[in-house]
PDB file of N, CA and C in Angstrom:
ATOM      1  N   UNK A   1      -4.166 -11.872  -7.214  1.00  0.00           N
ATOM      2  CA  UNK A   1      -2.955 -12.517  -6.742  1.00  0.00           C
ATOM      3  C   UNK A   1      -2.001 -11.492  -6.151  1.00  0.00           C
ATOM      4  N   UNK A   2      -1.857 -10.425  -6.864  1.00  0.00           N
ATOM      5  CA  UNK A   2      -0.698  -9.228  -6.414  1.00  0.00           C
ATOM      6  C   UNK A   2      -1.592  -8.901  -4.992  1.00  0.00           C
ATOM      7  N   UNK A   3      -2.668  -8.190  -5.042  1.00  0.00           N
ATOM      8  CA  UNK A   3      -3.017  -7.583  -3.691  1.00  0.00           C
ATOM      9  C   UNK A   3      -3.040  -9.003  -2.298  1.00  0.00           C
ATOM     10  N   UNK A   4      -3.407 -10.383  -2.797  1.00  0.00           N
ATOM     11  CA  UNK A   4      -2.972 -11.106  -1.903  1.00  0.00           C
ATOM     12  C   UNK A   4      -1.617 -11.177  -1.233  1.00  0.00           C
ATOM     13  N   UNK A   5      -0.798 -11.562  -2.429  1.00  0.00           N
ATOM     14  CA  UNK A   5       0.710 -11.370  -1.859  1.00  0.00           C
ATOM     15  C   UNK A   5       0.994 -10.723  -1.174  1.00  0.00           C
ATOM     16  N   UNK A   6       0.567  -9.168  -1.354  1.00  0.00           N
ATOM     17  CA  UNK A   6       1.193  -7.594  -0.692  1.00  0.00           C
ATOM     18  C   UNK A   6       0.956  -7.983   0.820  1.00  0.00           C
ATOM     19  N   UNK A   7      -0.762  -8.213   0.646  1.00  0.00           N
ATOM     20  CA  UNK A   7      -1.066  -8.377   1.812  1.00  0.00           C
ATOM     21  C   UNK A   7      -0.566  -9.264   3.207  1.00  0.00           C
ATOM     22  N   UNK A   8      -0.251 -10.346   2.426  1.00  0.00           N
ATOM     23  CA  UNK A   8       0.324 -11.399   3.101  1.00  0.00           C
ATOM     24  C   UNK A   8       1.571 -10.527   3.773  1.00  0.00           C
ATOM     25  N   UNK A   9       2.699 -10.148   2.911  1.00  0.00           N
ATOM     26  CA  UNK A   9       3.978  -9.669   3.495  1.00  0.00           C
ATOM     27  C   UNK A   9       3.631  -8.398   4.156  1.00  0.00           C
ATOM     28  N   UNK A  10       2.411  -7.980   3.995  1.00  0.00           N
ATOM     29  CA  UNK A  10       2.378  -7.137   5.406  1.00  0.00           C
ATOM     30  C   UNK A  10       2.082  -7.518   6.867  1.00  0.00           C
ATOM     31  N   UNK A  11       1.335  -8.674   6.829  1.00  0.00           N
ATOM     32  CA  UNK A  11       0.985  -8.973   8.098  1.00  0.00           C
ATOM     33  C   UNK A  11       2.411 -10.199   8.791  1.00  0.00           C
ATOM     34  N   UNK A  12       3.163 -10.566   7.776  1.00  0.00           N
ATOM     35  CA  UNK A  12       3.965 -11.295   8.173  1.00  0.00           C
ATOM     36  C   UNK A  12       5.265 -11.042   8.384  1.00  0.00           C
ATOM     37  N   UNK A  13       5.033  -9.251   7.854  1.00  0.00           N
ATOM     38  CA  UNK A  13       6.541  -8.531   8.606  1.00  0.00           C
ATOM     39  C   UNK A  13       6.395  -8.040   9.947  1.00  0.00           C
ATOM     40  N   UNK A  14       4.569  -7.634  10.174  1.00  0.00           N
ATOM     41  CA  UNK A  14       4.595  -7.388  11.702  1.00  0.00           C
ATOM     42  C   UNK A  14       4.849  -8.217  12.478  1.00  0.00           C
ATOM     43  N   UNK A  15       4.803  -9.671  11.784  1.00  0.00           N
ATOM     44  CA  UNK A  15       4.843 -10.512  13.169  1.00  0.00           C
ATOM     45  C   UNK A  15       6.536 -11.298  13.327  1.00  0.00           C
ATOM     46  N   UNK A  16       7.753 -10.043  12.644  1.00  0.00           N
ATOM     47  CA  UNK A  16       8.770 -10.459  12.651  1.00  0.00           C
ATOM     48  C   UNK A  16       9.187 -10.231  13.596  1.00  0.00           C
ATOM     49  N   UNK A  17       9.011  -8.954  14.317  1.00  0.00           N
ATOM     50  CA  UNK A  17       9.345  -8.363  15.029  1.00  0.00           C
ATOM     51  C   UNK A  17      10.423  -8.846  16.133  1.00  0.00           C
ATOM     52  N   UNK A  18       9.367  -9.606  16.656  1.00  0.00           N
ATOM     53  CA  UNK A  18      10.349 -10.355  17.992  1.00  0.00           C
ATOM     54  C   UNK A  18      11.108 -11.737  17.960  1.00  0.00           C
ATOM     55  N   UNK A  19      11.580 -12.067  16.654  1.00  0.00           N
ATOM     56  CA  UNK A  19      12.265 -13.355  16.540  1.00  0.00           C
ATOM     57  C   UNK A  19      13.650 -13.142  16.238  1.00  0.00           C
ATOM     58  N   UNK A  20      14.101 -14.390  16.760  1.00  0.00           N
ATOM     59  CA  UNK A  20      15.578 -14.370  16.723  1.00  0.00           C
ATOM     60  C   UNK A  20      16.097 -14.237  14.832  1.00  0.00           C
ATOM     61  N   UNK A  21      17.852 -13.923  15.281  1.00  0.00           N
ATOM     62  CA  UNK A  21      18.377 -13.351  13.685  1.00  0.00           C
ATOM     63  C   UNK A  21      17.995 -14.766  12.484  1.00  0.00           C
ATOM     64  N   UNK A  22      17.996 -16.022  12.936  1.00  0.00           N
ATOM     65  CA  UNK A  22      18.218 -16.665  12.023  1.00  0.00           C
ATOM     66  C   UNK A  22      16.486 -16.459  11.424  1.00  0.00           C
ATOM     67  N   UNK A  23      15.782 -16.398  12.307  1.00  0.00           N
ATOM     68  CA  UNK A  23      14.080 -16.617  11.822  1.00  0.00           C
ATOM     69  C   UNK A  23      13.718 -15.403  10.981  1.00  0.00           C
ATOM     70  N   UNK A  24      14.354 -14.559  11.516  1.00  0.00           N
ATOM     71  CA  UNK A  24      13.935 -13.357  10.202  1.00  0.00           C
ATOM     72  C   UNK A  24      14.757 -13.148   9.273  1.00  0.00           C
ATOM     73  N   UNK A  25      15.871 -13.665   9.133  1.00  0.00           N
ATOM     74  CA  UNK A  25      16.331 -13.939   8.077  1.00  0.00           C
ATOM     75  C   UNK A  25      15.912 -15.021   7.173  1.00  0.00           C
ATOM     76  N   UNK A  26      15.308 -15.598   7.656  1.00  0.00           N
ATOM     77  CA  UNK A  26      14.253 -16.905   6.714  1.00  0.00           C
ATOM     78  C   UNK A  26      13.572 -15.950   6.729  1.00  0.00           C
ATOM     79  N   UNK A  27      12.387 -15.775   7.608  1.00  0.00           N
ATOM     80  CA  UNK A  27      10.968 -14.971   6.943  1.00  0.00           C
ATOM     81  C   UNK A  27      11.446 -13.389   5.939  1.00  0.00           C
ATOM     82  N   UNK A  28      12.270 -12.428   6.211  1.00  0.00           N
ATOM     83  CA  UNK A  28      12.558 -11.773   5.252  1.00  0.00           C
ATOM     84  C   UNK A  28      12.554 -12.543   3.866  1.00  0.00           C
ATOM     85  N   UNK A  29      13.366 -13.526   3.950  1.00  0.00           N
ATOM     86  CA  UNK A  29      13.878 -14.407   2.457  1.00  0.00           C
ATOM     87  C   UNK A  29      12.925 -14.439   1.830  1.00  0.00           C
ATOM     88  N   UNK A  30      11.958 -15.767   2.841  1.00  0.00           N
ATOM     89  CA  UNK A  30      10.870 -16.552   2.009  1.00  0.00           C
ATOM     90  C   UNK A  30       9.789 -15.585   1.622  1.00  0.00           C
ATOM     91  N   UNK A  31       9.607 -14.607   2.477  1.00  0.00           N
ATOM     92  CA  UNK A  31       8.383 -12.912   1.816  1.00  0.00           C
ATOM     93  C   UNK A  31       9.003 -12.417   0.514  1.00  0.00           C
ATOM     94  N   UNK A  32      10.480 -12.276   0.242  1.00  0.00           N
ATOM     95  CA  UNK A  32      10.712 -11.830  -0.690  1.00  0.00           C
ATOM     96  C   UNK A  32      10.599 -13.031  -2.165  1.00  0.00           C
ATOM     97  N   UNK A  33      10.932 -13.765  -1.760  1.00  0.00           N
ATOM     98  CA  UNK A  33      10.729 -14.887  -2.426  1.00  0.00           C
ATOM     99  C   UNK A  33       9.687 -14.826  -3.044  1.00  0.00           C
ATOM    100  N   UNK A  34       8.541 -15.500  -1.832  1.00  0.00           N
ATOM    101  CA  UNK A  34       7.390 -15.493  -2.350  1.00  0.00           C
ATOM    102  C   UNK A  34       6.779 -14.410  -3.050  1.00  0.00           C
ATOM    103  N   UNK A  35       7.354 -13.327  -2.935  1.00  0.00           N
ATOM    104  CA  UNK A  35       6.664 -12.086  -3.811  1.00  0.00           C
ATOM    105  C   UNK A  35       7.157 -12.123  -5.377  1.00  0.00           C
ATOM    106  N   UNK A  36       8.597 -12.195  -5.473  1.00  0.00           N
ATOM    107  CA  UNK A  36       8.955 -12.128  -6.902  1.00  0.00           C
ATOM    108  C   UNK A  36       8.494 -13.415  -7.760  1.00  0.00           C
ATOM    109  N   UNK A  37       7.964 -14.530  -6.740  1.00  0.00           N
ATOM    110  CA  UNK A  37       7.488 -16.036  -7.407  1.00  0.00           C
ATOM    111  C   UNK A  37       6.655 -15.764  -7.512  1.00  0.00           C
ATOM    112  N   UNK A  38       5.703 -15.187  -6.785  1.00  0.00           N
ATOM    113  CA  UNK A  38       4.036 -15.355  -7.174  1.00  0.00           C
ATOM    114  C   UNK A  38       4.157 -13.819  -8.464  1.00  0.00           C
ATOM    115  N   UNK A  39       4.691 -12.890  -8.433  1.00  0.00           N
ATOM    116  CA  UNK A  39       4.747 -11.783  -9.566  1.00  0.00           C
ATOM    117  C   UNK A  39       5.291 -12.001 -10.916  1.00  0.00           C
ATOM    118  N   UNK A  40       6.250 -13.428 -10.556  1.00  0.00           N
ATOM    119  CA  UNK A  40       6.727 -13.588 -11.674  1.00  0.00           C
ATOM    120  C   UNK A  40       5.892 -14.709 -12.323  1.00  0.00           C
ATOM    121  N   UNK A  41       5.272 -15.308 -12.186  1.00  0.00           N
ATOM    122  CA  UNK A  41       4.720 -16.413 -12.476  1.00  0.00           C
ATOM    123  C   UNK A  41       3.367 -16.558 -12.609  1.00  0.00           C
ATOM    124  N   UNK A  42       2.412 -15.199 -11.298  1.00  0.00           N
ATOM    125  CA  UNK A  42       1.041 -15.264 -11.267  1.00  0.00           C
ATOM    126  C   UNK A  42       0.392 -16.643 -11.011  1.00  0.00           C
ATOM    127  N   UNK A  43       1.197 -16.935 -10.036  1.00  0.00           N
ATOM    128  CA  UNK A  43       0.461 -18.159  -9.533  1.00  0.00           C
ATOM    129  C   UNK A  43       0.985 -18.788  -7.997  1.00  0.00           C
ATOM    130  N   UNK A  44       0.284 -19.824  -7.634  1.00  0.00           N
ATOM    131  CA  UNK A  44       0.222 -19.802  -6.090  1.00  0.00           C
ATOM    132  C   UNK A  44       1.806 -21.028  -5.860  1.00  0.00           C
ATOM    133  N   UNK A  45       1.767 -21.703  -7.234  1.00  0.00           N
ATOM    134  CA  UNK A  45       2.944 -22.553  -6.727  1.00  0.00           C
ATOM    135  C   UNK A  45       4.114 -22.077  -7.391  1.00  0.00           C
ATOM    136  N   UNK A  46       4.238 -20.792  -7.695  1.00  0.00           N
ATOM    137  CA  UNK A  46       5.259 -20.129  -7.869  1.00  0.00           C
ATOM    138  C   UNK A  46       5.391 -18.989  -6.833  1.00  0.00           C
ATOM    139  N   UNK A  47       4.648 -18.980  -6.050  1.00  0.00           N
ATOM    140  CA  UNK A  47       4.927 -18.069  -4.472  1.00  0.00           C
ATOM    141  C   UNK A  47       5.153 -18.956  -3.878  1.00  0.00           C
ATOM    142  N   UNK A  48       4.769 -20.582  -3.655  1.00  0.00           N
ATOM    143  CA  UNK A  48       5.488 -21.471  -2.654  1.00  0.00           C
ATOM    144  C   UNK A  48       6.931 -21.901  -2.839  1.00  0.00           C
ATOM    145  N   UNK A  49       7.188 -22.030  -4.295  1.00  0.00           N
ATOM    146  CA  UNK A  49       8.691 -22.468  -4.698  1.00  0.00           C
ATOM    147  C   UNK A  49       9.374 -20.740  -4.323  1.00  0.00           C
ATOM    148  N   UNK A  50       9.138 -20.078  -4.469  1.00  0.00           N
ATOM    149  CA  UNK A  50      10.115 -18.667  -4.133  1.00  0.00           C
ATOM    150  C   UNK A  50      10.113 -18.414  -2.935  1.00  0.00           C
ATOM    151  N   UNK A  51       9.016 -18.648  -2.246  1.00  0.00           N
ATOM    152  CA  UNK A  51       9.089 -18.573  -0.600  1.00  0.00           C
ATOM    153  C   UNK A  51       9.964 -19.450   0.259  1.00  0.00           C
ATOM    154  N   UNK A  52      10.035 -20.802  -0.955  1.00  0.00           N
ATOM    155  CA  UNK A  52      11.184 -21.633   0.223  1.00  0.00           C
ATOM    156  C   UNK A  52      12.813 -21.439  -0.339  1.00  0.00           C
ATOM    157  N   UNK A  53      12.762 -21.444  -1.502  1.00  0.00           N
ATOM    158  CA  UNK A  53      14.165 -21.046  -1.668  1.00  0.00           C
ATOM    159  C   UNK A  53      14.883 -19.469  -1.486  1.00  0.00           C
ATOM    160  N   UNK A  54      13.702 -18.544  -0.571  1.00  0.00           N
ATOM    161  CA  UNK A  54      14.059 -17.523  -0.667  1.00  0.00           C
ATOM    162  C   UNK A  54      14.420 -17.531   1.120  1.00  0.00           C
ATOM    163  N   UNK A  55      13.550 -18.350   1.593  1.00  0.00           N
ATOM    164  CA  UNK A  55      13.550 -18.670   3.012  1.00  0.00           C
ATOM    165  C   UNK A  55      15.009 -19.084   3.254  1.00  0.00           C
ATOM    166  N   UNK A  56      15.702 -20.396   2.391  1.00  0.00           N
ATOM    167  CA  UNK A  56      17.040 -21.026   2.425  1.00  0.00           C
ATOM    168  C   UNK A  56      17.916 -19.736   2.225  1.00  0.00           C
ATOM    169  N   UNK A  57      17.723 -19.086   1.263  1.00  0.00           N
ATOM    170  CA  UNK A  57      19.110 -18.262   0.864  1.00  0.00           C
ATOM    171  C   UNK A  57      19.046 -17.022   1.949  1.00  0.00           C
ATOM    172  N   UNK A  58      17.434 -16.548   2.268  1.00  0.00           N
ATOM    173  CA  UNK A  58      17.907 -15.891   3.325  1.00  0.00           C
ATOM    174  C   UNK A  58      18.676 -16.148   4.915  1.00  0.00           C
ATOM    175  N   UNK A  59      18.464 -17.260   5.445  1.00  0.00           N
ATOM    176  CA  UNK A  59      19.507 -17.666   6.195  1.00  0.00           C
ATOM    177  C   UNK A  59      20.478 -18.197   5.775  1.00  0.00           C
ATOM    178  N   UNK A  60      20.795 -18.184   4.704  1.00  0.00           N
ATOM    179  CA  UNK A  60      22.617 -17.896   3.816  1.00  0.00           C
ATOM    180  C   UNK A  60      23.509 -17.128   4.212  1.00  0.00           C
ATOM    181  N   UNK A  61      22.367 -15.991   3.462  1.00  0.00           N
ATOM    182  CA  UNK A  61      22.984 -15.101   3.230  1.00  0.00           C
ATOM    183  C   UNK A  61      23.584 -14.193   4.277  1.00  0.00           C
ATOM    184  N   UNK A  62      22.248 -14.298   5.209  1.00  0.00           N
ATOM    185  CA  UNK A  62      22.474 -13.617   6.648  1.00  0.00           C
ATOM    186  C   UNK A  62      23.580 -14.247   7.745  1.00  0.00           C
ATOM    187  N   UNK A  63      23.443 -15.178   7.221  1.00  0.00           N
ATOM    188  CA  UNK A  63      24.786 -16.257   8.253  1.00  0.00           C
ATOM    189  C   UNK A  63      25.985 -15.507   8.018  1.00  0.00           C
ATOM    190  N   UNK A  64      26.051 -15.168   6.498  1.00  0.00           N
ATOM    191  CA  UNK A  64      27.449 -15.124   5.944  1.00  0.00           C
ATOM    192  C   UNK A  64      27.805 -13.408   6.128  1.00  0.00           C
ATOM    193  N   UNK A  65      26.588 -12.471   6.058  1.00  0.00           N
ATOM    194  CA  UNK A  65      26.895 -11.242   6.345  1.00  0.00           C
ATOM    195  C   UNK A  65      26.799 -10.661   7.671  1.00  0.00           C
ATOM    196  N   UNK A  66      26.671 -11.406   8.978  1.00  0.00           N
ATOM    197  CA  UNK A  66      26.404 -10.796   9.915  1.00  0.00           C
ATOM    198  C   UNK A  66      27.743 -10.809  10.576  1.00  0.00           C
ATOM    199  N   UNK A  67      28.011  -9.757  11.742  1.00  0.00           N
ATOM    200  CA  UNK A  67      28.880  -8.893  11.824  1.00  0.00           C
ATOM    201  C   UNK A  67      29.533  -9.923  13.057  1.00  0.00           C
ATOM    202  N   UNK A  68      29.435 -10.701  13.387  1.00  0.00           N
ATOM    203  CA  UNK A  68      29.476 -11.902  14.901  1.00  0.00           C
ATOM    204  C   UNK A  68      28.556 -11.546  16.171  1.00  0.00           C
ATOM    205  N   UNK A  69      27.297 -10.616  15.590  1.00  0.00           N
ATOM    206  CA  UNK A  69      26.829 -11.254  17.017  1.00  0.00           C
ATOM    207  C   UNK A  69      25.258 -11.309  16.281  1.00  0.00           C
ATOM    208  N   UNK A  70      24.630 -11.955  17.533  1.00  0.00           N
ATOM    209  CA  UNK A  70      23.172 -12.277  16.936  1.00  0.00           C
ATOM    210  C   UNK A  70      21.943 -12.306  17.854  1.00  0.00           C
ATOM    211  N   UNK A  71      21.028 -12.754  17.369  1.00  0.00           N
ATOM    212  CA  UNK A  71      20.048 -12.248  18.813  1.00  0.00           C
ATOM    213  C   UNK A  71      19.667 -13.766  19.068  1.00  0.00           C
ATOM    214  N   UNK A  72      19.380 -14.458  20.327  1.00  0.00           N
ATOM    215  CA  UNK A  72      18.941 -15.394  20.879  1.00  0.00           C
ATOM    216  C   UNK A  72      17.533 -15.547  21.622  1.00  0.00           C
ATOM    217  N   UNK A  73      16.752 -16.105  21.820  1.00  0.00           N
ATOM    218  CA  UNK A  73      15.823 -16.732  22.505  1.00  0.00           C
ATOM    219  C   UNK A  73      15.854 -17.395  23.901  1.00  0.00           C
ATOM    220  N   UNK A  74      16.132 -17.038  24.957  1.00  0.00           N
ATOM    221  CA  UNK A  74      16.021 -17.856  25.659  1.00  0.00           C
ATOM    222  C   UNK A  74      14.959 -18.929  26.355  1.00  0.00           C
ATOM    223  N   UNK A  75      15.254 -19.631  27.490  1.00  0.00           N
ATOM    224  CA  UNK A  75      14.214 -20.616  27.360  1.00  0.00           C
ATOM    225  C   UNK A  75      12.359 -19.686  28.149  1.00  0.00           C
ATOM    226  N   UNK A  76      12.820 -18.605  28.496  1.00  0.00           N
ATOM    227  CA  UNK A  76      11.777 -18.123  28.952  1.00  0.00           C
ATOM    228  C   UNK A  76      11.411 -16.812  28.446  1.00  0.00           C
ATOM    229  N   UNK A  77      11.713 -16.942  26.845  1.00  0.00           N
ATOM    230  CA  UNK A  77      11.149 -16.034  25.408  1.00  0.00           C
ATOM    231  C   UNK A  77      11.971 -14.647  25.747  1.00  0.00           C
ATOM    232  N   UNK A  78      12.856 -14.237  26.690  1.00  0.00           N
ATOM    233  CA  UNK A  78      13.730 -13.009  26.418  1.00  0.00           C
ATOM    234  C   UNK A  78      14.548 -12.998  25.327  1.00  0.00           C
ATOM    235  N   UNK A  79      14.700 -12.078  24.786  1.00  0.00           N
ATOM    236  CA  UNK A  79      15.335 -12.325  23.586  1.00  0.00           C
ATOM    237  C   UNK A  79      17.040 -11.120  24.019  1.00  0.00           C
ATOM    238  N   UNK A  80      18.207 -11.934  23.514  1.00  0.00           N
ATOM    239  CA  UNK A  80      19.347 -10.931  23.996  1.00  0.00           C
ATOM    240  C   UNK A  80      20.441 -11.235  23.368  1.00  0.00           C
ATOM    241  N   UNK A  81      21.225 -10.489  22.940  1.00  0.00           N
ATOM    242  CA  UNK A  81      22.162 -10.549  21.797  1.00  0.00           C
ATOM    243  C   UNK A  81      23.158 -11.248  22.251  1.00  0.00           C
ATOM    244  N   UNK A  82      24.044 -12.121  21.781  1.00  0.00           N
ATOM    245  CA  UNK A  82      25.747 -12.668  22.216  1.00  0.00           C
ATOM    246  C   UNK A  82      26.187 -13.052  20.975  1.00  0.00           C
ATOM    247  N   UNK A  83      27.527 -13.400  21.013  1.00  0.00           N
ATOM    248  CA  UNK A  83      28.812 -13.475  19.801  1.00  0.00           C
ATOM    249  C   UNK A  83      27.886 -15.118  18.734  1.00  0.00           C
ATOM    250  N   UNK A  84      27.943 -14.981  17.715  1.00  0.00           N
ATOM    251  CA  UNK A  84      27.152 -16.171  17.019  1.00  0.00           C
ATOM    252  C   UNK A  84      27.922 -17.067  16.756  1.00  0.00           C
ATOM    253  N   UNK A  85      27.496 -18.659  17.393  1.00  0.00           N
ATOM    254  CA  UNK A  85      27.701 -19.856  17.697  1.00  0.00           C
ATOM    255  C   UNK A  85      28.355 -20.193  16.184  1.00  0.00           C
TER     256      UNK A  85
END
């Protein structure tokens, strides 16, 4: 279960890379989540319950600590920072 987990949040931080602030602030969350749920619990529906409430609080939290600006998506996948909506 541990070397699954690890594994998982490695391949799913590379593919953070290019997403806007609110999406990696969910996927940061829900990886961390899911790691201390599935470690704390040793089991698969205690990495799904920590992955989603870790997913929620990380776009919380990040809403509430970011500095006013953020990164966007546009409609033809450039990604470019302005003041947050």
């Amino acid at each position: 279960m541990k070397k699954t987990t690890f594994a998982l949040m490695a391949m799913l931080a590379v593919s953070v890379s290019a997403c806007t602030t609110a999406e990696r602030d969910a996927t940061t969350g829900g990886l961390v989540g899911a790691a201390i749920g599935g470690l704390a619990t040793d089991s698969w529906g205690g990495a799904a319950v920590g992955g989603a409430v870790g997913a929620v609080s990380g776009v919380l939290i990040g809403k509430a600590t970011r500095n006013g600006w953020c990164r966007y998506r546009d409609r033809n996948g450039r990604i470019y920072e302005a003041r947050c909506r």
